[in-house]
C-alpha atoms as a PDB file:
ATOM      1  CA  UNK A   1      79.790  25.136  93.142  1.00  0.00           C
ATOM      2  CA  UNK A   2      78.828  23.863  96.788  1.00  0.00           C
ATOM      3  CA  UNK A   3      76.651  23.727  99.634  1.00  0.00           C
ATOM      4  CA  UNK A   4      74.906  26.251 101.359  1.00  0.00           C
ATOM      5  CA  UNK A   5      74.342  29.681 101.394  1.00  0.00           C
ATOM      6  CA  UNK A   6      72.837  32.038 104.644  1.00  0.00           C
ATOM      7  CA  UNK A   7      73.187  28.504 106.745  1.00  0.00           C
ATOM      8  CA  UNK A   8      74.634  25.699 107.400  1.00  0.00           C
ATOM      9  CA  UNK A   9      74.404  22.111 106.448  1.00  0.00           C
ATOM     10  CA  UNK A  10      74.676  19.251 109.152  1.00  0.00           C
ATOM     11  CA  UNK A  11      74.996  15.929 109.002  1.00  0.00           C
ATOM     12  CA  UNK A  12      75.976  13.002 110.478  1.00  0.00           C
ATOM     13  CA  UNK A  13      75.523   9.521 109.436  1.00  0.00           C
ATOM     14  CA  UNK A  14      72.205  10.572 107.931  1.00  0.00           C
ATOM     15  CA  UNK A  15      71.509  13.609 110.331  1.00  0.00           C
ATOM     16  CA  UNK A  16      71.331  16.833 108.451  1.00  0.00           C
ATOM     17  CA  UNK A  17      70.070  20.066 108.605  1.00  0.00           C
ATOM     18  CA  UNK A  18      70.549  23.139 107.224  1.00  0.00           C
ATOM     19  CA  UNK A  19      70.513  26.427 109.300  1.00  0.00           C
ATOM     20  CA  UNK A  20      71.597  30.479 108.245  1.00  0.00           C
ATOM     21  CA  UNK A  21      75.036  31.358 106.119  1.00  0.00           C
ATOM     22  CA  UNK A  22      77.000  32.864 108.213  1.00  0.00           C
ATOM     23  CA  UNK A  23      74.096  33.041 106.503  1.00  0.00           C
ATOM     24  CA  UNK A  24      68.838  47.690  96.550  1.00  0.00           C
ATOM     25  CA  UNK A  25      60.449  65.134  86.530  1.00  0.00           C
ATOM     26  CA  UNK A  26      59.157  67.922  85.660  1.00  0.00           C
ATOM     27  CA  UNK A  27      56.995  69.235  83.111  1.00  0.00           C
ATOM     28  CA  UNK A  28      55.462  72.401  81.877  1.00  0.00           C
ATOM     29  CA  UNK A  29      51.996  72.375  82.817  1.00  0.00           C
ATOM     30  CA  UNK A  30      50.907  75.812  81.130  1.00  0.00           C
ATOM     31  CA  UNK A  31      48.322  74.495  77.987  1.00  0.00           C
ATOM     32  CA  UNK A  32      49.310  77.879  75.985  1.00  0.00           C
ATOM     33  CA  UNK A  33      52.281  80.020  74.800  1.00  0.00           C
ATOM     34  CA  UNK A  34      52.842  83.604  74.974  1.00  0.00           C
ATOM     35  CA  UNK A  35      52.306  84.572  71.346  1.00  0.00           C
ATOM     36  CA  UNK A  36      48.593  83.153  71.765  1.00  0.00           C
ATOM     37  CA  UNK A  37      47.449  86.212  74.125  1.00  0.00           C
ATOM     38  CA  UNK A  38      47.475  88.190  71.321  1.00  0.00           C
ATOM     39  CA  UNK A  39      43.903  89.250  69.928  1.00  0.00           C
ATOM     40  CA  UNK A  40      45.108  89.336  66.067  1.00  0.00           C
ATOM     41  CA  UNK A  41      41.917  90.743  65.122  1.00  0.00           C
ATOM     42  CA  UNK A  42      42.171  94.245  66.672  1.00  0.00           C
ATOM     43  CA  UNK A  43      42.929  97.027  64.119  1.00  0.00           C
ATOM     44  CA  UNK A  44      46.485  98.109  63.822  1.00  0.00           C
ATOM     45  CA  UNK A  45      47.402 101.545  65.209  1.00  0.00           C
ATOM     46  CA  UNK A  46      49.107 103.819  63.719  1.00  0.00           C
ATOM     47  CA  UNK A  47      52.687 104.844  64.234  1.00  0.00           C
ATOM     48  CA  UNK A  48      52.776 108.301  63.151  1.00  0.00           C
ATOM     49  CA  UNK A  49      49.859 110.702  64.960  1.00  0.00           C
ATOM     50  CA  UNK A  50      48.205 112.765  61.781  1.00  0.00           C
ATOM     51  CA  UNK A  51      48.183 116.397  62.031  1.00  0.00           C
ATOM     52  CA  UNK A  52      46.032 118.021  64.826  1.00  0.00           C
ATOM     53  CA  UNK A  53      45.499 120.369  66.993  1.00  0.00           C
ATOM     54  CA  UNK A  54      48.008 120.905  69.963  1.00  0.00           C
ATOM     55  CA  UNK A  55      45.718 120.040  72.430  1.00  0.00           C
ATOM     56  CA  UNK A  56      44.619 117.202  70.700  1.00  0.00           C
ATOM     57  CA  UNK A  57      45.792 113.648  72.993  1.00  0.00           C
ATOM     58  CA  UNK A  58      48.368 112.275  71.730  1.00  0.00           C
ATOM     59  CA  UNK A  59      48.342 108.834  70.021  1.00  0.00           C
ATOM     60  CA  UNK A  60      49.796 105.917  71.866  1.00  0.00           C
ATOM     61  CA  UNK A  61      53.022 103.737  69.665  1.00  0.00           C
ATOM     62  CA  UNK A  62      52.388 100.278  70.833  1.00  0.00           C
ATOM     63  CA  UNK A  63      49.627  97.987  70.075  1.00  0.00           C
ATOM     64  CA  UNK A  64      46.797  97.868  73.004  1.00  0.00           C
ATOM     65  CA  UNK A  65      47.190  95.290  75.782  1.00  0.00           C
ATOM     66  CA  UNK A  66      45.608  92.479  75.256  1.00  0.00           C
ATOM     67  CA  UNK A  67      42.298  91.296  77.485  1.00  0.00           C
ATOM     68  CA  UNK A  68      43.736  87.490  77.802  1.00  0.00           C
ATOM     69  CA  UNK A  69      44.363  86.484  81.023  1.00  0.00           C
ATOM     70  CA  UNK A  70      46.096  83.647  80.494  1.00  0.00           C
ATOM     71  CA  UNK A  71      48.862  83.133  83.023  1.00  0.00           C
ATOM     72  CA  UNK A  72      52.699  83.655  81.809  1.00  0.00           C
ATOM     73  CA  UNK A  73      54.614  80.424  80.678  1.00  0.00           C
ATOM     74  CA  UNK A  74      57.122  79.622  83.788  1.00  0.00           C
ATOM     75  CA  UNK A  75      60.938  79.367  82.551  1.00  0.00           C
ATOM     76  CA  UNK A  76      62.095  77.010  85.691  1.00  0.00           C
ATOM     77  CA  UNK A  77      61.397  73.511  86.643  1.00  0.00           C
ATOM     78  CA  UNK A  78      59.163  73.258  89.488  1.00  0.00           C
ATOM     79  CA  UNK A  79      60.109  72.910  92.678  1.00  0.00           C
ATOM     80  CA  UNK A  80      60.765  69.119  94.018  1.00  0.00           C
ATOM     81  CA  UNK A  81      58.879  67.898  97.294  1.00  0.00           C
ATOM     82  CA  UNK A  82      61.777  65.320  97.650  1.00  0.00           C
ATOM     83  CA  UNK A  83      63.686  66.307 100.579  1.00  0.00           C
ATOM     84  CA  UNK A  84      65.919  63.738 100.467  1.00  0.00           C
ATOM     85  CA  UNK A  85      69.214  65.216 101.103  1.00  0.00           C
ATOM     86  CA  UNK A  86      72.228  65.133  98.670  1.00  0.00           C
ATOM     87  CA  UNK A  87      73.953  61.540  98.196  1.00  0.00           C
ATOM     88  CA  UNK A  88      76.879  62.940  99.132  1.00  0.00           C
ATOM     89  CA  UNK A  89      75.275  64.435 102.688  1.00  0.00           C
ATOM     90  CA  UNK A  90      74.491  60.699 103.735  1.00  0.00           C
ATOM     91  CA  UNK A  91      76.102  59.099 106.535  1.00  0.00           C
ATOM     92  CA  UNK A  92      78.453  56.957 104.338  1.00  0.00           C
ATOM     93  CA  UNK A  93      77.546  57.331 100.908  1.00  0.00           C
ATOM     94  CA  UNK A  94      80.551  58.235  99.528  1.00  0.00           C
ATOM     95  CA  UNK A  95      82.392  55.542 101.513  1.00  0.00           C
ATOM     96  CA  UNK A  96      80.397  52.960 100.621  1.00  0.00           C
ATOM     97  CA  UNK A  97      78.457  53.532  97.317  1.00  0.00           C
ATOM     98  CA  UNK A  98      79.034  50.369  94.598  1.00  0.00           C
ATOM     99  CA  UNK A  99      79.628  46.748  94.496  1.00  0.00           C
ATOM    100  CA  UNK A 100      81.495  44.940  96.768  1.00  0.00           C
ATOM    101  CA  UNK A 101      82.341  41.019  96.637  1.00  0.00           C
ATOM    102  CA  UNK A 102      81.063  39.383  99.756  1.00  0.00           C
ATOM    103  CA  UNK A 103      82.560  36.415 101.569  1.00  0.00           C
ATOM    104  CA  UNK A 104      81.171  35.268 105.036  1.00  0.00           C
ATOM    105  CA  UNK A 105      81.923  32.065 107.466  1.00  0.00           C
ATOM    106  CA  UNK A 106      79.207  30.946 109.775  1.00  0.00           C
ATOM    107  CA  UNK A 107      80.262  28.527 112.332  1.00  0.00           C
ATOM    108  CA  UNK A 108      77.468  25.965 114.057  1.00  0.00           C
ATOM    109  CA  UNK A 109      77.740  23.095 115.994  1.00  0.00           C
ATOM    110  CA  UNK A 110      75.472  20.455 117.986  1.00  0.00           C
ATOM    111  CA  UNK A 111      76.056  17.514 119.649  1.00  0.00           C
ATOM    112  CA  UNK A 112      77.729  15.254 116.850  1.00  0.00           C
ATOM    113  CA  UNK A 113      78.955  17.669 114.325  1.00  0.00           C
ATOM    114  CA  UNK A 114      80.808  20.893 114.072  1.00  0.00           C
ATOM    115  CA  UNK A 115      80.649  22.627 110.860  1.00  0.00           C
ATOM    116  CA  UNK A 116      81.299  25.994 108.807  1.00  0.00           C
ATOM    117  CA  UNK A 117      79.487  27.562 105.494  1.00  0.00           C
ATOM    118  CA  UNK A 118      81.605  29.925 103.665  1.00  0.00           C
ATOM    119  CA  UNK A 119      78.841  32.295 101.165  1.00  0.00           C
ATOM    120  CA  UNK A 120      79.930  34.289  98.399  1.00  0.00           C
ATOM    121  CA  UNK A 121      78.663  36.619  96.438  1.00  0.00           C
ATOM    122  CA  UNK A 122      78.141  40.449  96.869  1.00  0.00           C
ATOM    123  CA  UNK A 123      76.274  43.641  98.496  1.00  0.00           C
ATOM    124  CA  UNK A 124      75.828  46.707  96.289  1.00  0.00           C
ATOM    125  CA  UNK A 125      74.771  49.866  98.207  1.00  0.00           C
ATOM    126  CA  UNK A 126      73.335  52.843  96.954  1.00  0.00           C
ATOM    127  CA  UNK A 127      71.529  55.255  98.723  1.00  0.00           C
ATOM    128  CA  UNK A 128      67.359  55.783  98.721  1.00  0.00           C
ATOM    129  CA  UNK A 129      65.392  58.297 101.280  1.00  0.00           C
ATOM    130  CA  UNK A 130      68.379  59.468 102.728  1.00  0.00           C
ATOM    131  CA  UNK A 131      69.700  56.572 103.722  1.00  0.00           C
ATOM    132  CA  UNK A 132      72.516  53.298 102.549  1.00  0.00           C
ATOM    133  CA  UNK A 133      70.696  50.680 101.478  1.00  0.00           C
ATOM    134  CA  UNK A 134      72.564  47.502 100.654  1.00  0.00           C
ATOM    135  CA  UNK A 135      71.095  45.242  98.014  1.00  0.00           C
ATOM    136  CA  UNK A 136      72.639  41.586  98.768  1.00  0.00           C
ATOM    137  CA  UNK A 137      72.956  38.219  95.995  1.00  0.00           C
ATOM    138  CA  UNK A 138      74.566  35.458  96.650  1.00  0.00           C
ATOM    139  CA  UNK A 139      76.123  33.030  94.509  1.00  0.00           C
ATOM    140  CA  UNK A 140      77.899  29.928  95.336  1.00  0.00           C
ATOM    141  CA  UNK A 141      79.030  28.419  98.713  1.00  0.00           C
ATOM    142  CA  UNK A 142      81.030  25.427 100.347  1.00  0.00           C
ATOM    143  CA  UNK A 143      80.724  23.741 103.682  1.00  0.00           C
ATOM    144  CA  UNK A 144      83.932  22.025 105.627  1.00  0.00           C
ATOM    145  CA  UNK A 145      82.720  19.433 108.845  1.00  0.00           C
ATOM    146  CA  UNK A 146      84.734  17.754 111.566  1.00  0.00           C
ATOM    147  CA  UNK A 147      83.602  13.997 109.503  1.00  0.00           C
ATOM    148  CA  UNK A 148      84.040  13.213 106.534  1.00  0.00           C
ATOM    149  CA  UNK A 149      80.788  13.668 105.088  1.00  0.00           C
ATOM    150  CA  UNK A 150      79.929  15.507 101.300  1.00  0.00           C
ATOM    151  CA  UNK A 151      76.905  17.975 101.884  1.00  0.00           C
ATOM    152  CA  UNK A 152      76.143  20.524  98.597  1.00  0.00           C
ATOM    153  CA  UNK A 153      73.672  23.115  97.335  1.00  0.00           C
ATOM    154  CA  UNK A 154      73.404  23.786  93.760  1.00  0.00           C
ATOM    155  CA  UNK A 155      74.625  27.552  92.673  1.00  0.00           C
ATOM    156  CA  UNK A 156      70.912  27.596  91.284  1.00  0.00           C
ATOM    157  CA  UNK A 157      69.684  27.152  95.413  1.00  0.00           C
ATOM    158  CA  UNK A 158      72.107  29.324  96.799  1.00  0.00           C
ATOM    159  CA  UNK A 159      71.011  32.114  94.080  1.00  0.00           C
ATOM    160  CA  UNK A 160      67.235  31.845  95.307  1.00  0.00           C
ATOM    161  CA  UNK A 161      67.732  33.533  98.136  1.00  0.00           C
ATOM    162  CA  UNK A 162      66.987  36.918  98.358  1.00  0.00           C
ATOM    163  CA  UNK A 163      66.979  39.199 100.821  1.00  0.00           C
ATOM    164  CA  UNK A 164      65.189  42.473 100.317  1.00  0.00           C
ATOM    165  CA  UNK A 165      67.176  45.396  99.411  1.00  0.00           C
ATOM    166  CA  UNK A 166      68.038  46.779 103.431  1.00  0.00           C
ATOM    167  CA  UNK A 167      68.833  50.376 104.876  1.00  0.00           C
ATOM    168  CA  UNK A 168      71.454  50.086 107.118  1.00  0.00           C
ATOM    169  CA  UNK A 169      72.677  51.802 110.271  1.00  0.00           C
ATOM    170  CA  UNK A 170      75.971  53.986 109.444  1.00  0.00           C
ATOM    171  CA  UNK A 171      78.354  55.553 112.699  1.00  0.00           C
ATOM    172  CA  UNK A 172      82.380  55.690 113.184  1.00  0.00           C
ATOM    173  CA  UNK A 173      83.441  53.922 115.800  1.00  0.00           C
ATOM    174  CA  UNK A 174      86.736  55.221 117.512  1.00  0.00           C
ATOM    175  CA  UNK A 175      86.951  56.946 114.274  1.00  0.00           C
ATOM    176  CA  UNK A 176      86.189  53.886 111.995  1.00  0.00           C
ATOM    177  CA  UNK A 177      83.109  53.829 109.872  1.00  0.00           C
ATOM    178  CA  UNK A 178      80.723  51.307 110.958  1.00  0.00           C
ATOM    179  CA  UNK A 179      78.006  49.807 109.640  1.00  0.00           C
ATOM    180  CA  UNK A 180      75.055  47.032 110.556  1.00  0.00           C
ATOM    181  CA  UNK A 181      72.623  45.120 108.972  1.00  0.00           C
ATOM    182  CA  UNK A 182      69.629  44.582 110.462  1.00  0.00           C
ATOM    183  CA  UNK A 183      67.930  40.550 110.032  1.00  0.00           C
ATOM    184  CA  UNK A 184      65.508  40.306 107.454  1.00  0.00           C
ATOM    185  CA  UNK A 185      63.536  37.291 107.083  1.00  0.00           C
ATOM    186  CA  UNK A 186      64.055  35.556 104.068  1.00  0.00           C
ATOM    187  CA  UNK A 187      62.036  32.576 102.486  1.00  0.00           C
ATOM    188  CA  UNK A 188      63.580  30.428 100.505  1.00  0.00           C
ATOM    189  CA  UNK A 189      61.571  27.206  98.855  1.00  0.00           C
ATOM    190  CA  UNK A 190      58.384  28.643 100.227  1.00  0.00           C
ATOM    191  CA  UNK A 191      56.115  31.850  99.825  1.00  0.00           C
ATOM    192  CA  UNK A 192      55.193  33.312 102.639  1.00  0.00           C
ATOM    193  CA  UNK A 193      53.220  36.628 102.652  1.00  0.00           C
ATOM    194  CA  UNK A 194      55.073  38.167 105.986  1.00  0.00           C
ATOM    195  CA  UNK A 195      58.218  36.739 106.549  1.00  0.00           C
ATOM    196  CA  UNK A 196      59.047  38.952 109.218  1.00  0.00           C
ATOM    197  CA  UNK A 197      56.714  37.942 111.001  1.00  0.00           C
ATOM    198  CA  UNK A 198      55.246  34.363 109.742  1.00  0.00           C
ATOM    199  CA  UNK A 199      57.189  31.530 111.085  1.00  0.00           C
ATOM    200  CA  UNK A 200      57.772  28.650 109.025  1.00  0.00           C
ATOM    201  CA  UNK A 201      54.926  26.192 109.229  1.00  0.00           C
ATOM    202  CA  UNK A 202      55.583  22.722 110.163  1.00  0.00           C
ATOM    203  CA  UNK A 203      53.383  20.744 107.468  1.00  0.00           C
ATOM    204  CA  UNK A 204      56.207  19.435 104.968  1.00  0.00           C
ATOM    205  CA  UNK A 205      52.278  19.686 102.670  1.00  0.00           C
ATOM    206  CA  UNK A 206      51.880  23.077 102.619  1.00  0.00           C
ATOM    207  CA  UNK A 207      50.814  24.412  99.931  1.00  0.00           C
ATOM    208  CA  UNK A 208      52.928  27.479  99.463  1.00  0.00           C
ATOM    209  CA  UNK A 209      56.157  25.446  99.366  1.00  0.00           C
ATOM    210  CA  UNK A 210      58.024  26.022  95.993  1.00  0.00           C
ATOM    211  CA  UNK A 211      60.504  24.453  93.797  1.00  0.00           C
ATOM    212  CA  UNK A 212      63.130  27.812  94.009  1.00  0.00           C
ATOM    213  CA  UNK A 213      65.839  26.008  92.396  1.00  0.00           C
ATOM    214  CA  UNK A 214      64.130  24.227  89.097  1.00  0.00           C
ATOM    215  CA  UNK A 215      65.242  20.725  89.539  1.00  0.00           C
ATOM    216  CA  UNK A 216      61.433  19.685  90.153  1.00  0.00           C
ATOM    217  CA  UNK A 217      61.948  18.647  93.711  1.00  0.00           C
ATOM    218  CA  UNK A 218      59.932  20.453  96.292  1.00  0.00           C
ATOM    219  CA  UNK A 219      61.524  23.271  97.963  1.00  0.00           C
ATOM    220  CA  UNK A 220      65.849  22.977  97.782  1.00  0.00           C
ATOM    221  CA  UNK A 221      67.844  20.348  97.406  1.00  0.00           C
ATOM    222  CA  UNK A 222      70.947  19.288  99.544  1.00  0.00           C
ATOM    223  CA  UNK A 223      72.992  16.384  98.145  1.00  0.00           C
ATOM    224  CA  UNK A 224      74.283  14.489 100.710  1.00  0.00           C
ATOM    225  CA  UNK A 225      77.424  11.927 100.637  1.00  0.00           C
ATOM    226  CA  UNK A 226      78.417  10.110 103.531  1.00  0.00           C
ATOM    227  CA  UNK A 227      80.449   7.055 101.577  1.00  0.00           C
ATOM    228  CA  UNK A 228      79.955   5.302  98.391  1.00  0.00           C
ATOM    229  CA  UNK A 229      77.076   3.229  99.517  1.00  0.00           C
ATOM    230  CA  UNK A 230      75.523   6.347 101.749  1.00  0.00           C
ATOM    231  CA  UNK A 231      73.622   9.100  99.548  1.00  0.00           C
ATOM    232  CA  UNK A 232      70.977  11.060  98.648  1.00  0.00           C
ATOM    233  CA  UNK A 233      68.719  14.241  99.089  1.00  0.00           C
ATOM    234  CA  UNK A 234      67.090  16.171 101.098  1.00  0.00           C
ATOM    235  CA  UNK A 235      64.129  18.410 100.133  1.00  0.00           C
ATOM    236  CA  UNK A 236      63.864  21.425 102.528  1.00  0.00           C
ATOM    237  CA  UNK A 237      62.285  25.266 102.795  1.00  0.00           C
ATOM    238  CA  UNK A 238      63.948  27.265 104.944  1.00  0.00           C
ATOM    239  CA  UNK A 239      63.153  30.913 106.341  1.00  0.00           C
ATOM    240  CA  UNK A 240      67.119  32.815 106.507  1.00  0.00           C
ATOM    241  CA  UNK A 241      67.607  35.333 109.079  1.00  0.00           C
ATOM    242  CA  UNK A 242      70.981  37.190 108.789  1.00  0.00           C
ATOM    243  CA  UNK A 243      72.234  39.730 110.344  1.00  0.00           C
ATOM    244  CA  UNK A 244      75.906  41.103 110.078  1.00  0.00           C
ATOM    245  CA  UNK A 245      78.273  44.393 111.446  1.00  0.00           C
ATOM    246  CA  UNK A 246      81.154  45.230 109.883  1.00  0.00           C
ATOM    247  CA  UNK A 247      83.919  47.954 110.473  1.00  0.00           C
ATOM    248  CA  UNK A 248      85.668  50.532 107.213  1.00  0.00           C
ATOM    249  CA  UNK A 249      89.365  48.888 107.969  1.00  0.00           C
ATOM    250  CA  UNK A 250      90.391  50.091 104.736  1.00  0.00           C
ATOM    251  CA  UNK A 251      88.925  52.260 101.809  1.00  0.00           C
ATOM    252  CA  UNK A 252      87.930  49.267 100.085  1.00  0.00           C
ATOM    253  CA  UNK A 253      87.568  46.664 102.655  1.00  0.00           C
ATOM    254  CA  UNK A 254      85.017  45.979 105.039  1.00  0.00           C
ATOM    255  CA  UNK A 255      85.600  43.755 107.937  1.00  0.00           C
ATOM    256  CA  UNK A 256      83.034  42.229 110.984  1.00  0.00           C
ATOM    257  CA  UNK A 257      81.232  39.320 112.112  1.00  0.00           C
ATOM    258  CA  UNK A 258      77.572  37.617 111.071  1.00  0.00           C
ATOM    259  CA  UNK A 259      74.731  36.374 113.088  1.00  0.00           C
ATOM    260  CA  UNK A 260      71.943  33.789 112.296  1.00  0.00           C
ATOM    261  CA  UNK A 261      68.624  32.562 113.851  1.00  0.00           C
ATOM    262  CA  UNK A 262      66.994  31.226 110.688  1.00  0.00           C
ATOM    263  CA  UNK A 263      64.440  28.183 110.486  1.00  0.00           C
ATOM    264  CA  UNK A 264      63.750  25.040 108.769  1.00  0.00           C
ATOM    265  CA  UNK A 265      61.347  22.616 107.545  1.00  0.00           C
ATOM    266  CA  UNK A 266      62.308  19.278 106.306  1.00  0.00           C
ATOM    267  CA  UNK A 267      59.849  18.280 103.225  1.00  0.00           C
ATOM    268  CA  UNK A 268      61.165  15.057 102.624  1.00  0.00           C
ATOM    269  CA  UNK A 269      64.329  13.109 101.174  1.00  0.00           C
ATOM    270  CA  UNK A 270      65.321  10.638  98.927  1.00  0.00           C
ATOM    271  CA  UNK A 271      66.004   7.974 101.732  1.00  0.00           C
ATOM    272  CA  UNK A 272      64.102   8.266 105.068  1.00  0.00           C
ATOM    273  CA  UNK A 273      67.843   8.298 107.082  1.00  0.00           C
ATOM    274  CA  UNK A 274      68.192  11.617 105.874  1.00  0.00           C
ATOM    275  CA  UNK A 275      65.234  13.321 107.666  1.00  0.00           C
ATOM    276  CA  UNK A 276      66.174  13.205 111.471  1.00  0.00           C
ATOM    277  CA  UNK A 277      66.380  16.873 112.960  1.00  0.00           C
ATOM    278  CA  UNK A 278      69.376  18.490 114.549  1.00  0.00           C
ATOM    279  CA  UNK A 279      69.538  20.605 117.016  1.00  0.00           C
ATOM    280  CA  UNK A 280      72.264  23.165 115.806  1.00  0.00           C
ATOM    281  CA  UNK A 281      73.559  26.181 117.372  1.00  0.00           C
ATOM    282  CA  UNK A 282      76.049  29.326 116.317  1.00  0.00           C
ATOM    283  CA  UNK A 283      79.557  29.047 118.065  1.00  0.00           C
ATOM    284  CA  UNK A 284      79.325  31.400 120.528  1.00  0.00           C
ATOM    285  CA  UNK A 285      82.537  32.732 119.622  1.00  0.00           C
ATOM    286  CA  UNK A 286      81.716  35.403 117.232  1.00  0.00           C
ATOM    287  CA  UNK A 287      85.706  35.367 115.665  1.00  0.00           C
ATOM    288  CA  UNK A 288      84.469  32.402 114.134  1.00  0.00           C
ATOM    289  CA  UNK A 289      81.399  33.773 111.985  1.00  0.00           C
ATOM    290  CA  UNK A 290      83.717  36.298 110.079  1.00  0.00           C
ATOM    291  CA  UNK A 291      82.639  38.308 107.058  1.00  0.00           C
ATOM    292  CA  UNK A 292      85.034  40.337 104.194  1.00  0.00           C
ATOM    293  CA  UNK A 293      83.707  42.850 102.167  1.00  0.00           C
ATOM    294  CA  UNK A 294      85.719  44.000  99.401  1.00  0.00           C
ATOM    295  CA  UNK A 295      85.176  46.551  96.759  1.00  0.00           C
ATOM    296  CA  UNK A 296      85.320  45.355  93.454  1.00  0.00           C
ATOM    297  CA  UNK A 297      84.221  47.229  89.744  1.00  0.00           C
ATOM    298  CA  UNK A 298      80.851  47.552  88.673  1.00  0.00           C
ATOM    299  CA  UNK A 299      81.041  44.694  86.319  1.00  0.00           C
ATOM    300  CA  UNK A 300      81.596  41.682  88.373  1.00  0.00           C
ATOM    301  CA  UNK A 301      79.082  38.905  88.360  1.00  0.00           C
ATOM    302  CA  UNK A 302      79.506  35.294  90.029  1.00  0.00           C
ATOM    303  CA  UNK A 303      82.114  33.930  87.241  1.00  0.00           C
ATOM    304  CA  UNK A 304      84.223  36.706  88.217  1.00  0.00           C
ATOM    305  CA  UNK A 305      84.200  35.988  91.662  1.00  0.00           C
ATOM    306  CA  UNK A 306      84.530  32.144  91.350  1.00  0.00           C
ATOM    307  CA  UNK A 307      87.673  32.589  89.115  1.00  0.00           C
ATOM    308  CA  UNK A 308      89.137  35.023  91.484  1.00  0.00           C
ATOM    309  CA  UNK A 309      88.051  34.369  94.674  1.00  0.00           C
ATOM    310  CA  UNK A 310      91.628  33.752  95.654  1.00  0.00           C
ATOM    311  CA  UNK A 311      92.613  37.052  94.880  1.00  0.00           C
ATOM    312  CA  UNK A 312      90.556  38.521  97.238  1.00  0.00           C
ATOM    313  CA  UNK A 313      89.716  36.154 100.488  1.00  0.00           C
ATOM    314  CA  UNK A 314      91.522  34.149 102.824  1.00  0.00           C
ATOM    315  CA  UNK A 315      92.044  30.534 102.237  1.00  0.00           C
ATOM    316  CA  UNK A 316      88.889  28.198 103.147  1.00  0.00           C
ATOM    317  CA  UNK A 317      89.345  27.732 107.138  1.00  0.00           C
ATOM    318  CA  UNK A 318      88.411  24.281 108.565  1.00  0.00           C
ATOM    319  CA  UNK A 319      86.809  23.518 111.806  1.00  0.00           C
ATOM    320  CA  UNK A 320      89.844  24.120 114.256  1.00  0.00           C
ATOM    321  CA  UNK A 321      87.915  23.769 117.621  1.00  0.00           C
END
């Protein structure tokens, strides 16, 4: 499918950059059994006393105790040191638990372009330590400007990035579930070995840039189309910092609003023109930057969601301010 995902993509007459989409036993450990405390070599006694005197002691039935000390085989399972508590005494576990198909709008803007990236794909969450943890993939995405310029990301780009599976913060709000995901720094067309805290560096050289989406260009690759006789690529790496909070408006519908601050580095391009830096911005008007969260079954993967994508989201919005 289409451009970006976790950012936007601007460009202007060979001006482009690309910025956030808007932006988951025990064991027996006795060695022995009970039969094997048995000495089988001690004589048998008898059953029957033989005839004595009266005040003869009398003879015991049973066979004689064995001297084994051998501890007694345990019938239970150990005890577990997980404390965790029940799934179903987490703040929103049984709300939430599953797959849900995820749709989000960023809007950005700088001096000579306004644009939005719509993201799909979808958040599973499951619950780990006692806490929801939501597992996010993405899986295609489109972009719509104020010009009439093409940008696009291959489905194979968008899929690279990967945020790391997230616990999230779970309250009601006047009632209404609520939930937030926190930013987590994700590299995309780069390795870096703390993304939460390593910026991205600013040597388009760098070693640890990576070709994340197999077309043998370094880093990503945005195709750009301004006319017929305008286009080309642009190589980038990019470090995606999302953020989102979104309200239970329904049983299986999730409603809020995304945030972005991620970075860029251009590594090159297939025509110098398409270099220049931008300085992009989020619309400050968070009704803009929506994202839907909808429940959907187990079995959806990205073919799903691209054939019915209708079925569940709102038409693609254009820029309108």
């Amino acid at each position: 499918m289409s451009t970006t995902a976790f950012g936007p993509l601007l460009l202007v007459a060979g001006v482009i950059v690309l910025g956030a989409c808007g932006a988951a036993d025990g064991t027996d450990s006795s060695g022995g059994s009970a039969s094997a405390a048995v000495d089988t070599t001690e004589s048998v006694v008898a059953t029957e006393a033989p005839a004595s005197s009266p005040t003869e002691p009398a003879v015991t039935t049973t066979a004689p105790t064995s001297s084994a000390t051998e501890p007694a085989v345990s019938t239970t399972a150990p005890t577990s040191t997980n404390t965790a508590p029940p799934t179903s005494e987490v703040a929103g576990a049984d709300a939430l638990t599953g797959r849900w198909a995820h749709y989000d709008v960023v809007a950005y803007e700088d001096g000579l372009l306004k644009t939005l990236i719509i993201s799909y794909g979808f958040d599973d969450f499951s619950v780990a330590d006692g806490r929801v943890v939501d597992t996010t993939t993405f899986c295609f995405s489109e972009q719509r400007t104020d010009q009439p310029i093409e940008t696009s990301l291959s489905d194979a780009a968008t899929q690279a990035i990967e945020p790391p599976p997230t616990p999230i913060d779970v309250d009601t709000v006047g009632g209404t579930l609520r939930i937030r995901r926190p930013a987590t720094p994700t590299p995309v067309g780069i390795r870096l070995d703390d993304p939460f805290e390593e910026s991205l560096p600013t040597d388009p050289g760098d070693p640890r840039i990576v070709d994340d989406d197999g077309d043998g260009k370094p880093g990503i690759t945005v195709r750009i189309e301004v006319n017929d006789e305008i286009a080309g690529e642009l190589y980038i790496a990019r470090r995606e910092i999302f953020a989102y909070e979104a309200l239970l408006t329904e049983p299986d519908l999730l409603t809020g609003t995304v945030t972005d601050d991620s970075e860029q580095l251009i590594i090159g391009a297939s025509d110098p023109i398409f270099e220049t830096e931008s300085d992009w911005v989020q619309h400050p008007d968070p009704s803009k930057s929506p994202i839907i969260l909808r429940r959907v079954d187990e079995t959806w993967d990205c073919d799903r969601l691209a054939a019915e994508r209708d079925d569940l989201f709102p038409p693609t919005p254009d820029v309108d301010w």
